[in-house]
PDB file of N, CA and C in Angstrom:
ATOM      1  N   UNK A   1      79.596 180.013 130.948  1.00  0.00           N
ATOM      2  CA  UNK A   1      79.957 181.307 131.506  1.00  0.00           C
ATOM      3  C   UNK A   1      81.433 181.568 131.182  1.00  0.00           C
ATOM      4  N   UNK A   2      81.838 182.583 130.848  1.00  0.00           N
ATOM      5  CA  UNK A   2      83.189 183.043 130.548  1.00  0.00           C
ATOM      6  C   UNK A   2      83.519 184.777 131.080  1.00  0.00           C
ATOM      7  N   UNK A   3      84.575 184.897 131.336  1.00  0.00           N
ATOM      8  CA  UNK A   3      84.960 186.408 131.853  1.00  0.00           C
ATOM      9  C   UNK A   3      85.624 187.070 130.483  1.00  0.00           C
ATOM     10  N   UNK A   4      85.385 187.880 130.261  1.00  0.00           N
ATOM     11  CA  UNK A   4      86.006 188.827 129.170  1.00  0.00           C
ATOM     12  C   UNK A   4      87.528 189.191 129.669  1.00  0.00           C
ATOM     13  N   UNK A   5      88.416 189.004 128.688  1.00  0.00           N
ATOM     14  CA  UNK A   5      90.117 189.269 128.838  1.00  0.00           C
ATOM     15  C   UNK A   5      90.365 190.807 128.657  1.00  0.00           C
ATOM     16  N   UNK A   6      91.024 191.059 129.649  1.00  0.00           N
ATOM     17  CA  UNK A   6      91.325 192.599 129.441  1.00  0.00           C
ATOM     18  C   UNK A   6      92.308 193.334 127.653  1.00  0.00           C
ATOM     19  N   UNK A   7      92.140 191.549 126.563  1.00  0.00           N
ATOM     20  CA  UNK A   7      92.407 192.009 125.452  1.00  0.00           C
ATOM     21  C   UNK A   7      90.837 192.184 124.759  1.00  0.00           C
ATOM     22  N   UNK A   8      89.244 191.834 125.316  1.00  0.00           N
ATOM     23  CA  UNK A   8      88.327 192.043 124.796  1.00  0.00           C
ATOM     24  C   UNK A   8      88.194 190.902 124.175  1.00  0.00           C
ATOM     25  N   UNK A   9      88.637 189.639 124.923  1.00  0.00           N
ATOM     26  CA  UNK A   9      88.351 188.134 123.571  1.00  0.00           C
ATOM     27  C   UNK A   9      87.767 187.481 125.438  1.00  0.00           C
ATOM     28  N   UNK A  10      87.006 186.912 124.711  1.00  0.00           N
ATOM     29  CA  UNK A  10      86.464 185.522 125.747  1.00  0.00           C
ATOM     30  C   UNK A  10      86.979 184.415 125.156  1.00  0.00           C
ATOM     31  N   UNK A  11      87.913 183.350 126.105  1.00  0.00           N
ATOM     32  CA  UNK A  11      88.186 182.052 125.822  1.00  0.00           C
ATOM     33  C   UNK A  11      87.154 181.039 125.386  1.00  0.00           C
ATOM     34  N   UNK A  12      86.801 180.496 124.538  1.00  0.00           N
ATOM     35  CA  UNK A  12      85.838 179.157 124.097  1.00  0.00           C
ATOM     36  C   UNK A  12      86.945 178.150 123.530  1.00  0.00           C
ATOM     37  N   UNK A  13      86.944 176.930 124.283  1.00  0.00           N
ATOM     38  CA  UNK A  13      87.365 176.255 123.966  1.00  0.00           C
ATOM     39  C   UNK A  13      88.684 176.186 123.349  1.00  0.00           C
ATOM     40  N   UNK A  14      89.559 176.944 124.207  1.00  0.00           N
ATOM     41  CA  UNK A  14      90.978 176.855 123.170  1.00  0.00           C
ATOM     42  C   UNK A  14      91.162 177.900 121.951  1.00  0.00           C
ATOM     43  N   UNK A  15      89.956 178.528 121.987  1.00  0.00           N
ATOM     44  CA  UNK A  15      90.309 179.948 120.257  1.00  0.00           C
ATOM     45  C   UNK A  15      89.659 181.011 121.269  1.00  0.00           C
ATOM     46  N   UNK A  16      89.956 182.160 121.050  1.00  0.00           N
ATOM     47  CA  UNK A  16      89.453 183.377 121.650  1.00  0.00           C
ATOM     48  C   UNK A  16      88.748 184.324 120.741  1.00  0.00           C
ATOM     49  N   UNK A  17      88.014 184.599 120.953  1.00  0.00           N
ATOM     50  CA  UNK A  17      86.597 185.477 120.184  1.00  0.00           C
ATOM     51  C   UNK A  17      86.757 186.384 120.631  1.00  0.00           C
ATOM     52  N   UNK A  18      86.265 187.886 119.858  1.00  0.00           N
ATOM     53  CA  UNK A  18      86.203 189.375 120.664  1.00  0.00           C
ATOM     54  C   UNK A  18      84.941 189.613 121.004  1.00  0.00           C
ATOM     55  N   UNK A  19      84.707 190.688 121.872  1.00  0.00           N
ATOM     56  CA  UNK A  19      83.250 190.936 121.882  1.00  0.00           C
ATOM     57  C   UNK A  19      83.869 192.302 122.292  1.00  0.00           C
ATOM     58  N   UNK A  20      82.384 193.063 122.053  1.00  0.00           N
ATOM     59  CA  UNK A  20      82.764 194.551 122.576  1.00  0.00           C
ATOM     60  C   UNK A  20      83.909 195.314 123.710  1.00  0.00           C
ATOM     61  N   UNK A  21      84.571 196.335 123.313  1.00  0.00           N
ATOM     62  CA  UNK A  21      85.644 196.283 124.310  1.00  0.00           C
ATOM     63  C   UNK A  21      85.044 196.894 125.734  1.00  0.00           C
ATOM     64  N   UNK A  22      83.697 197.428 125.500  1.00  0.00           N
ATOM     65  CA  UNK A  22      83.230 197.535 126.696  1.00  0.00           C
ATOM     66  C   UNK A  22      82.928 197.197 127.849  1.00  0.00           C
ATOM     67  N   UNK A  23      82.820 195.705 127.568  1.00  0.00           N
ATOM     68  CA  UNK A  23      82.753 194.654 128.647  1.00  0.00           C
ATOM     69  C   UNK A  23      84.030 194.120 128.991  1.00  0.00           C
ATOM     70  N   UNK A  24      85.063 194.899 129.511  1.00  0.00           N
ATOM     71  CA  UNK A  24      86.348 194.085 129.486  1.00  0.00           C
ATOM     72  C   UNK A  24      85.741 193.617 130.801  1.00  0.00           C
ATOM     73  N   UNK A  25      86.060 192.551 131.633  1.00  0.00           N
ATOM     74  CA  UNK A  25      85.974 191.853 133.151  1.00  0.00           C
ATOM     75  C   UNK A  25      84.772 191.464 133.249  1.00  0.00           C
ATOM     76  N   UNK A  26      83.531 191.591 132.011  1.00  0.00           N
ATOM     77  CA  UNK A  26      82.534 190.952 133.047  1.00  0.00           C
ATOM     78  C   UNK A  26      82.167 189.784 132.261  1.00  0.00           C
ATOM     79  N   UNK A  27      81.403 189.156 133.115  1.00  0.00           N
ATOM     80  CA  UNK A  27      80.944 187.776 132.718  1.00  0.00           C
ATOM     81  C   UNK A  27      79.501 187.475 131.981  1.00  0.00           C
ATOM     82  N   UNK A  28      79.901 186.555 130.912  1.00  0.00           N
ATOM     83  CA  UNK A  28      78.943 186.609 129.754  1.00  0.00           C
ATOM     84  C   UNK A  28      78.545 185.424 129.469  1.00  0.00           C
ATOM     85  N   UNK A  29      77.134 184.997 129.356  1.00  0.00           N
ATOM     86  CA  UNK A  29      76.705 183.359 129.110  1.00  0.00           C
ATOM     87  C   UNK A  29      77.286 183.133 127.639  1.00  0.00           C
ATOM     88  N   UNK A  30      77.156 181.759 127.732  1.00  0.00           N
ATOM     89  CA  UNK A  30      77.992 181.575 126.094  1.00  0.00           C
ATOM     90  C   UNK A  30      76.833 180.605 125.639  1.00  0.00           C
ATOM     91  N   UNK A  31      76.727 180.189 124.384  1.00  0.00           N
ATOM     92  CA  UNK A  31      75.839 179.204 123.715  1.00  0.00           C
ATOM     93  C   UNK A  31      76.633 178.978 122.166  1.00  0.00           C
ATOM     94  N   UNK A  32      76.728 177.513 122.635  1.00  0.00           N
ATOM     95  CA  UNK A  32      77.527 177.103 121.384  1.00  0.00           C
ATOM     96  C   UNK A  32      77.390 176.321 120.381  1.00  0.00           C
ATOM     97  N   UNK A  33      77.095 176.100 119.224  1.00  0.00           N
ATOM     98  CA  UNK A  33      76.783 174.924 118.328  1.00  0.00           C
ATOM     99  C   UNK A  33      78.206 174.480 117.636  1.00  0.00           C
ATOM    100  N   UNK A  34      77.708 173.507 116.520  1.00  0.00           N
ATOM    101  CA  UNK A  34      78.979 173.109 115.770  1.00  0.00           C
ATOM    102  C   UNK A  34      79.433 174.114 114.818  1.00  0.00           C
ATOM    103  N   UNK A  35      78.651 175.365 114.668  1.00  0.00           N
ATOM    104  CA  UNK A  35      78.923 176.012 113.608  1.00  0.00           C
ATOM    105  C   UNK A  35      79.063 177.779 114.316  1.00  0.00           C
ATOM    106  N   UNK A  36      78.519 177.923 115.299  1.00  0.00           N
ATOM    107  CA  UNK A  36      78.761 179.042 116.018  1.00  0.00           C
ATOM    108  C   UNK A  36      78.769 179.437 117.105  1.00  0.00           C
ATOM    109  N   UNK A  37      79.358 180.860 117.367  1.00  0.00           N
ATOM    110  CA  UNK A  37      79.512 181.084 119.619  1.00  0.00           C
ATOM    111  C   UNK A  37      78.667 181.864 119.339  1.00  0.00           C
ATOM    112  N   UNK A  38      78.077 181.974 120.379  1.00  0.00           N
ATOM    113  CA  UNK A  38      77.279 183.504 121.139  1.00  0.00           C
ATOM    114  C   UNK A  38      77.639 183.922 122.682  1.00  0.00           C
ATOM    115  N   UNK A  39      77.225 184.875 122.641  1.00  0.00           N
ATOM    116  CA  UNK A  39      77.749 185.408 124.061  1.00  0.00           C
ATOM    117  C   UNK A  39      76.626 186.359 124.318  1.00  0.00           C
ATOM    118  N   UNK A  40      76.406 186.031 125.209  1.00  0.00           N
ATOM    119  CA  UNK A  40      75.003 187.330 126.048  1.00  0.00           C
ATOM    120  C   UNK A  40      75.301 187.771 127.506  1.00  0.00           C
ATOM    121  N   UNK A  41      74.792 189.014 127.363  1.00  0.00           N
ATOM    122  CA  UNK A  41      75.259 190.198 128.924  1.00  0.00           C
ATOM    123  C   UNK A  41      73.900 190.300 128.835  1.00  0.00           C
ATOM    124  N   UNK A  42      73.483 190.306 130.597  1.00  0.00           N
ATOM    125  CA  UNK A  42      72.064 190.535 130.845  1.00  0.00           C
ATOM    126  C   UNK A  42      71.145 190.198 129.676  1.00  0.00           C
ATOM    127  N   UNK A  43      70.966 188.925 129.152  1.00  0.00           N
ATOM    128  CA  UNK A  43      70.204 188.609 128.024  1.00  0.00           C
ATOM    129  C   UNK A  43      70.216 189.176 126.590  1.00  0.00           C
ATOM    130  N   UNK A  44      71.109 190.102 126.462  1.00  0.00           N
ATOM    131  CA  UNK A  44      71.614 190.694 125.036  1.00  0.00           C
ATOM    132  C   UNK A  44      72.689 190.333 124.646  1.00  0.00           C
ATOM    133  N   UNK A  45      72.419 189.644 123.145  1.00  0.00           N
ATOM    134  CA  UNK A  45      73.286 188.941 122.679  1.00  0.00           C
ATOM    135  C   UNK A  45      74.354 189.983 122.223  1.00  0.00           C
ATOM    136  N   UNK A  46      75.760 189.886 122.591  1.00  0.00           N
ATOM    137  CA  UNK A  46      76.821 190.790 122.266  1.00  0.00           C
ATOM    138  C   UNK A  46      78.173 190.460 121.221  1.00  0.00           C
ATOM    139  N   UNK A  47      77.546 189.203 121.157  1.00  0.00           N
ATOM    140  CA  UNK A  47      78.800 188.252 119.610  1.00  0.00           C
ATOM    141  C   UNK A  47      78.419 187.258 119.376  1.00  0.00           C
ATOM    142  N   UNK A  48      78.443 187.336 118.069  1.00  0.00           N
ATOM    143  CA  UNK A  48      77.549 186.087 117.021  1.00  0.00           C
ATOM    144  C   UNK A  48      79.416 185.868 116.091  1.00  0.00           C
ATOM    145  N   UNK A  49      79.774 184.510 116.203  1.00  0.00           N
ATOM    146  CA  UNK A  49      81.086 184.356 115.957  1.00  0.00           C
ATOM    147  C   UNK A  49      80.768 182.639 114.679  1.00  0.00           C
ATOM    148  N   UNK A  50      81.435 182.992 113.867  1.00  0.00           N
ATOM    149  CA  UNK A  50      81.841 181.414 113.057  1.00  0.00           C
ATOM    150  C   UNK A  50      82.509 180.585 113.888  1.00  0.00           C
ATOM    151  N   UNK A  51      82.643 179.470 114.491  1.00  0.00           N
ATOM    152  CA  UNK A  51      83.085 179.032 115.399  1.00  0.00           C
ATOM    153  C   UNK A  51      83.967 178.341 114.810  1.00  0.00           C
ATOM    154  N   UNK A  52      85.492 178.764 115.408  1.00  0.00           N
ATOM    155  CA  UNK A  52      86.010 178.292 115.199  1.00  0.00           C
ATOM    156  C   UNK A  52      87.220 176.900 115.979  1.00  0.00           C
ATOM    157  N   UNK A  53      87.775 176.019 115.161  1.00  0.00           N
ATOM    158  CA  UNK A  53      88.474 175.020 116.095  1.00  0.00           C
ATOM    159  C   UNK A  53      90.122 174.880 116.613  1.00  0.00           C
ATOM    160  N   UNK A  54      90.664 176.265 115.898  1.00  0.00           N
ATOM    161  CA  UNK A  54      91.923 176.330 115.335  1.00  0.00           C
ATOM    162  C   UNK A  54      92.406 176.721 116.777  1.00  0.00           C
ATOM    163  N   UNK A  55      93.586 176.240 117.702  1.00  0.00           N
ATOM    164  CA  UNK A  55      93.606 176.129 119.257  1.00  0.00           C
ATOM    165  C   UNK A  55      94.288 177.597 119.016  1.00  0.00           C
ATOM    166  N   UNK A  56      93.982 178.474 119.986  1.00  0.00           N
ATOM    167  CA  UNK A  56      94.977 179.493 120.591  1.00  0.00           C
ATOM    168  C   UNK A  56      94.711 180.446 119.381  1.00  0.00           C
ATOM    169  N   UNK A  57      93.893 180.365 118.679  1.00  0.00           N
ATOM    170  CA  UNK A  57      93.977 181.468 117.681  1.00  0.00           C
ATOM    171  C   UNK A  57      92.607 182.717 118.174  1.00  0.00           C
ATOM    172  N   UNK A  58      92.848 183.702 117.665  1.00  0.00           N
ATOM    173  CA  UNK A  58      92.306 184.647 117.519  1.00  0.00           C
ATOM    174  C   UNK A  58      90.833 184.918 116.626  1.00  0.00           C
ATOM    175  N   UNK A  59      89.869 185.415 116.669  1.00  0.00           N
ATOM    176  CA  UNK A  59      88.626 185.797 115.946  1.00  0.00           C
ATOM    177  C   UNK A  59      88.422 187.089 116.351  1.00  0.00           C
ATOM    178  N   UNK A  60      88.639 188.099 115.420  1.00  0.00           N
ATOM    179  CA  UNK A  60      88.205 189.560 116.188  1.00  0.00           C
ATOM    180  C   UNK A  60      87.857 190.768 114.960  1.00  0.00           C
ATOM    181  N   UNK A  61      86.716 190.955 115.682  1.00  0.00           N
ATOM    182  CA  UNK A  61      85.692 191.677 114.498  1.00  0.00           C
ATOM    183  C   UNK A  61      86.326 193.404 114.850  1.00  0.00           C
ATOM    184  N   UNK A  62      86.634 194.072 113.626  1.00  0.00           N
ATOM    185  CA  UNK A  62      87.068 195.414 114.290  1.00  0.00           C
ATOM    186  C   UNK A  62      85.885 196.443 115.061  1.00  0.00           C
ATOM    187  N   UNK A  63      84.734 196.145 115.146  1.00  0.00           N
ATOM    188  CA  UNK A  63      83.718 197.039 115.292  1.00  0.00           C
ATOM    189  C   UNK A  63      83.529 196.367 116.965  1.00  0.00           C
ATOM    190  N   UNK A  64      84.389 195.282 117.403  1.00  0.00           N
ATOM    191  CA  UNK A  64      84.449 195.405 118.717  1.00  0.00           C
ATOM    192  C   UNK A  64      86.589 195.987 119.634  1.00  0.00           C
ATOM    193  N   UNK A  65      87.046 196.621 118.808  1.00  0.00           N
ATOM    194  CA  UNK A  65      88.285 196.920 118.766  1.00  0.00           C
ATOM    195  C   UNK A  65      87.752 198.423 119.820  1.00  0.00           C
ATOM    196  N   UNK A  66      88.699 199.093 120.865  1.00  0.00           N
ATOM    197  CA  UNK A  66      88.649 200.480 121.520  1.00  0.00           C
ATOM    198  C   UNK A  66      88.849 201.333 120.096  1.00  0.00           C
ATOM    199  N   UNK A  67      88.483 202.306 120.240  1.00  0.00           N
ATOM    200  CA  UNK A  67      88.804 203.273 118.818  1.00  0.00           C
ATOM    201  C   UNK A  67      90.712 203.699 118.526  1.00  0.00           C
ATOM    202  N   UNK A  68      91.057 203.601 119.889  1.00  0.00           N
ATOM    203  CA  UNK A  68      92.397 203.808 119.977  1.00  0.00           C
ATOM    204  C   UNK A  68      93.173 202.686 118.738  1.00  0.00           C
ATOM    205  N   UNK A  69      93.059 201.426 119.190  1.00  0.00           N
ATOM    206  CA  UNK A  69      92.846 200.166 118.524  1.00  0.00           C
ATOM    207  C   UNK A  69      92.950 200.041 117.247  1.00  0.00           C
ATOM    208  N   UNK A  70      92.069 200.350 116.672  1.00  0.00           N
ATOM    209  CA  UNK A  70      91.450 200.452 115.646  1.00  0.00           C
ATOM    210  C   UNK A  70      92.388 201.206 114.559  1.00  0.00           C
ATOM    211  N   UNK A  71      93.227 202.018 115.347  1.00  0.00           N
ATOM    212  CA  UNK A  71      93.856 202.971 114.251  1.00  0.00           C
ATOM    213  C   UNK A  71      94.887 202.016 113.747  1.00  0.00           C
ATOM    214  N   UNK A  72      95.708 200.952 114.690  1.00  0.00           N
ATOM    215  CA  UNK A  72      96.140 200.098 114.064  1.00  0.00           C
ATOM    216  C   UNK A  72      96.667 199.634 113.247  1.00  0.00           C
ATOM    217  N   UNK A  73      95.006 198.990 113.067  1.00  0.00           N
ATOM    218  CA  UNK A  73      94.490 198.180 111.995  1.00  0.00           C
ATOM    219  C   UNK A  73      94.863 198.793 110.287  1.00  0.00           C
ATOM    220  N   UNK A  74      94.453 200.497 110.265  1.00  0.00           N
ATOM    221  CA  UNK A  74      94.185 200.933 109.416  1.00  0.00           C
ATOM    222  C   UNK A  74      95.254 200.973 108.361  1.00  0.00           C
ATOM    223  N   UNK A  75      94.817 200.750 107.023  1.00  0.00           N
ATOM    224  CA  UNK A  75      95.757 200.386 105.727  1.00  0.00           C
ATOM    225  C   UNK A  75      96.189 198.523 105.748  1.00  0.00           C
ATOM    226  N   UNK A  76      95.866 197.755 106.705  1.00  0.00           N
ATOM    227  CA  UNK A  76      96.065 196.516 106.597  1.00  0.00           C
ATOM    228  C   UNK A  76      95.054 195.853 105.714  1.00  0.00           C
ATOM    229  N   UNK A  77      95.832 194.576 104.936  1.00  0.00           N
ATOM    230  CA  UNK A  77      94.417 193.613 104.301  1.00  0.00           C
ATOM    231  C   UNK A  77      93.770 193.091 104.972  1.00  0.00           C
ATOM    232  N   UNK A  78      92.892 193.093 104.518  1.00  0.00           N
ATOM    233  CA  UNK A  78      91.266 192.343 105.644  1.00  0.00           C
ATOM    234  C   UNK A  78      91.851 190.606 105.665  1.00  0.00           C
ATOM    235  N   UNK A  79      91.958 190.123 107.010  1.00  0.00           N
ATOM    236  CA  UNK A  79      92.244 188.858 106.956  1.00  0.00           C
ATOM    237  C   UNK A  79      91.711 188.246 107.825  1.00  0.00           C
ATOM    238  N   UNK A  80      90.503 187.623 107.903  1.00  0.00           N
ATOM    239  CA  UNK A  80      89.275 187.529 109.017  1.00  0.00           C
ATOM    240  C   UNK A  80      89.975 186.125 109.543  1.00  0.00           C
ATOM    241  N   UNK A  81      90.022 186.278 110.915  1.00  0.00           N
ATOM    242  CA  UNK A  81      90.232 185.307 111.890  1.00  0.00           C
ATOM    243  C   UNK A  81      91.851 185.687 112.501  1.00  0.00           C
ATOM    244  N   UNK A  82      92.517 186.625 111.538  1.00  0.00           N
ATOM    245  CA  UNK A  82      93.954 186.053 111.965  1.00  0.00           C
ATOM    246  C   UNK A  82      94.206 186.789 113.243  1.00  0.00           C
ATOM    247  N   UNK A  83      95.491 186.784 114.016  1.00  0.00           N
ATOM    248  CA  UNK A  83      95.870 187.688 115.214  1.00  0.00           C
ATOM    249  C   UNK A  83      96.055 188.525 114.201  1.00  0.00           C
ATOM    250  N   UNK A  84      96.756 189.465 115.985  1.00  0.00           N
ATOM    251  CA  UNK A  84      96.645 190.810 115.914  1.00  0.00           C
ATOM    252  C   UNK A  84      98.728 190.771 115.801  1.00  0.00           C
ATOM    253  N   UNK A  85      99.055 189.702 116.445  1.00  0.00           N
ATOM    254  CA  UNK A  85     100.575 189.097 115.589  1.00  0.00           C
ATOM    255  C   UNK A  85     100.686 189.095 114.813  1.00  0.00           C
ATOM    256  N   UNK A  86     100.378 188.403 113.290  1.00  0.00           N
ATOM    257  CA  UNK A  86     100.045 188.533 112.081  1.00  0.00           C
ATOM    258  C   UNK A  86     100.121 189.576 111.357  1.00  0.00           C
ATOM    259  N   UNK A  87      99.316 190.150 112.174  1.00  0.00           N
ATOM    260  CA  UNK A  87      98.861 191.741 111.232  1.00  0.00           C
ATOM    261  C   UNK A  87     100.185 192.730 111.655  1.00  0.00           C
ATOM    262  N   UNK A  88     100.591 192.617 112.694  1.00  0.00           N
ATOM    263  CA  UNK A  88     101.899 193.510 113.065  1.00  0.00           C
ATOM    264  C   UNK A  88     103.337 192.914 111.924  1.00  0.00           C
ATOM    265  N   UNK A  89     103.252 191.644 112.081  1.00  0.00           N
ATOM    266  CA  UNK A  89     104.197 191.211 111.335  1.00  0.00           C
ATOM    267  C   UNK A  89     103.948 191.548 109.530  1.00  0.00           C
ATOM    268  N   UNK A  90     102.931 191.569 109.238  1.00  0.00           N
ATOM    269  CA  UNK A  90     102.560 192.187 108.135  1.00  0.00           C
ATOM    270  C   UNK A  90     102.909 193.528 107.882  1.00  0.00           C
ATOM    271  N   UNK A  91     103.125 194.308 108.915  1.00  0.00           N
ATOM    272  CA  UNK A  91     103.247 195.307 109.039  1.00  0.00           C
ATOM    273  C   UNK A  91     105.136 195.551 108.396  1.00  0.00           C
ATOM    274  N   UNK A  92     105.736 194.571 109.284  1.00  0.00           N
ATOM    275  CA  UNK A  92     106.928 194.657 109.530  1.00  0.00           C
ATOM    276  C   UNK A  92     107.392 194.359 108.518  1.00  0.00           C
ATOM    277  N   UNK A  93     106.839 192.946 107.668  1.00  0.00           N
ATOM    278  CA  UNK A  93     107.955 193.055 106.331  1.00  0.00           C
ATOM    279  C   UNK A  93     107.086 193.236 104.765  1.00  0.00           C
ATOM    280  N   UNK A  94     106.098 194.171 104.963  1.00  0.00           N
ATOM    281  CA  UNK A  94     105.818 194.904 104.057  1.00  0.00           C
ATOM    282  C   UNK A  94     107.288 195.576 103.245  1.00  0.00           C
ATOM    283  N   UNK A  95     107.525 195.581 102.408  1.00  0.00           N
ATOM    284  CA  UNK A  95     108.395 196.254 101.715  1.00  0.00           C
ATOM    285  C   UNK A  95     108.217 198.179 101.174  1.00  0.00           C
ATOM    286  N   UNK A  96     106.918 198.164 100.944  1.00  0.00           N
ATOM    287  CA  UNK A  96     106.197 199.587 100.689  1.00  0.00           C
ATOM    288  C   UNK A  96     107.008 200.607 102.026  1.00  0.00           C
ATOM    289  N   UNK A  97     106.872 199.822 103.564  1.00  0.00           N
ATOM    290  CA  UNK A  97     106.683 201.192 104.305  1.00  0.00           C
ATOM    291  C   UNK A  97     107.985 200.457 104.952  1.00  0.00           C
ATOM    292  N   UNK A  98     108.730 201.764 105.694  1.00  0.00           N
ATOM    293  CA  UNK A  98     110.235 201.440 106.430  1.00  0.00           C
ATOM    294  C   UNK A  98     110.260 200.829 107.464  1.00  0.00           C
ATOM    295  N   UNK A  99     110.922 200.251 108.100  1.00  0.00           N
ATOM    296  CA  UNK A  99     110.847 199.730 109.717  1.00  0.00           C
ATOM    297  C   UNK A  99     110.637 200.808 110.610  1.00  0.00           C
ATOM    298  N   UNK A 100     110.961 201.563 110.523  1.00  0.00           N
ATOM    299  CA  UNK A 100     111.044 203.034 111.238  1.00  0.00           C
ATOM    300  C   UNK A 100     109.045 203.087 111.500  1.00  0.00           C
ATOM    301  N   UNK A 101     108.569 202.683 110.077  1.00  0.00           N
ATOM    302  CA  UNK A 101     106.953 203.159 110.629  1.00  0.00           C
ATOM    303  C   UNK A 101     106.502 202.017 111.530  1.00  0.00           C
ATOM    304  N   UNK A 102     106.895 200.796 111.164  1.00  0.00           N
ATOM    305  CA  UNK A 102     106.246 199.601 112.155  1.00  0.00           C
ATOM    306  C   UNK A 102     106.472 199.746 113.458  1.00  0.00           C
ATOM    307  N   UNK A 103     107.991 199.921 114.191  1.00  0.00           N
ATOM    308  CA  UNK A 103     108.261 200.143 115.556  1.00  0.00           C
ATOM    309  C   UNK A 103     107.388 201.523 116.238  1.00  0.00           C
ATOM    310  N   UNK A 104     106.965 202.607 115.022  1.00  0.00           N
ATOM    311  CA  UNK A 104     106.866 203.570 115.609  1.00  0.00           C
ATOM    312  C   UNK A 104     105.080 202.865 115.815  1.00  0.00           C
ATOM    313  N   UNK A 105     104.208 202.503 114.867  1.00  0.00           N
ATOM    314  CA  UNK A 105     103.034 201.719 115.567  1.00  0.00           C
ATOM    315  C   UNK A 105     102.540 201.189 116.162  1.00  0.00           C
ATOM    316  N   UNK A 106     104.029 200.516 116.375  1.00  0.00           N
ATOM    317  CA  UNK A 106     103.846 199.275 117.581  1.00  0.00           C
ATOM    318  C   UNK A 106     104.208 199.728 119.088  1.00  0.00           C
ATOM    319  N   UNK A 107     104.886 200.902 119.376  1.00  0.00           N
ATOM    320  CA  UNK A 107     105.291 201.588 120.290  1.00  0.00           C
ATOM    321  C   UNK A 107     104.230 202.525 120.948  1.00  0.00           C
ATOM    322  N   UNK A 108     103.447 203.253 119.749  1.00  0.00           N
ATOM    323  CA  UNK A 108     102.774 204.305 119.794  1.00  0.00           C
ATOM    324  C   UNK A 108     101.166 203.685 120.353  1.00  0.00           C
ATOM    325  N   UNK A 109     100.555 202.880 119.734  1.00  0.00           N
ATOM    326  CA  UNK A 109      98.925 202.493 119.791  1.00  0.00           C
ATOM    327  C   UNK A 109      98.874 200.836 120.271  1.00  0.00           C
ATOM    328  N   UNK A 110      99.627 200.042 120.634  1.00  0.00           N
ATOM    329  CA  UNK A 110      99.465 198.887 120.807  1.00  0.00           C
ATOM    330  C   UNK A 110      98.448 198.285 121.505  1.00  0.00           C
ATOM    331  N   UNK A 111      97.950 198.853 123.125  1.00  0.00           N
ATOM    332  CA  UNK A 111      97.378 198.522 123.643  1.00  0.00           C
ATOM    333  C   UNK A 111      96.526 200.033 124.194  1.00  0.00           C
ATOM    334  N   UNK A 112      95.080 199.847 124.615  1.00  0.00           N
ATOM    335  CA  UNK A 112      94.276 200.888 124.553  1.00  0.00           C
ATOM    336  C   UNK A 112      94.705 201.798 126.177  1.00  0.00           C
TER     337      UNK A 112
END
């Protein structure tokens, strides 16, 4: 059993997985092998995840991101597993776009 984080990741074992942002607070059975998580609400499975072992890290599929969220993301390289740190800092020393656009992203859409 696990509670959904008001960032939309359920804790397993030390790495945090996303699942839909709809379920922020409620509680979801988990089922785990050596190779993958699941998570089910009222018997519907709501995240099928590569399981990973890497402590404190992040797994987050954008199609469970708020739409707010999501805008983000947009124009970043696809880099499956990494944070959402990462991707900001990517943001930041991109050379293409000014600092002026990163603070203004990070100010503007950060959290939903």
């Amino acid at each position: 059993m696990a509670t959904v984080n008001i960032d939309y990741h359920v804790e397993v074992e030390r790495h945090y997985y996303s699942v839909p942002f709809r379920l922020l607070r409620e509680k979801l059975d988990l089922r785990l092998t050596a190779h993958t998580v699941e998570a089910f609400f009222k018997g519907e499975r709501v995240l099928a995840h590569v399981r990973s072992y890497v402590p404190y890290a992040h797994t987050t599929l954008k199609e469970h991101m708020p739409p707010r969220t999501k805008n983000i993301w947009s124009g970043l390289p696809p880099s499956k597993g990494s944070s959402p740190l990462l991707a900001l800092l990517y943001l930041f020393f991109d050379p293409t776009r000014p600092k002026s656009y990163f603070l203004i992203r990070l100010h503007s859409r950060l959290h939903p």
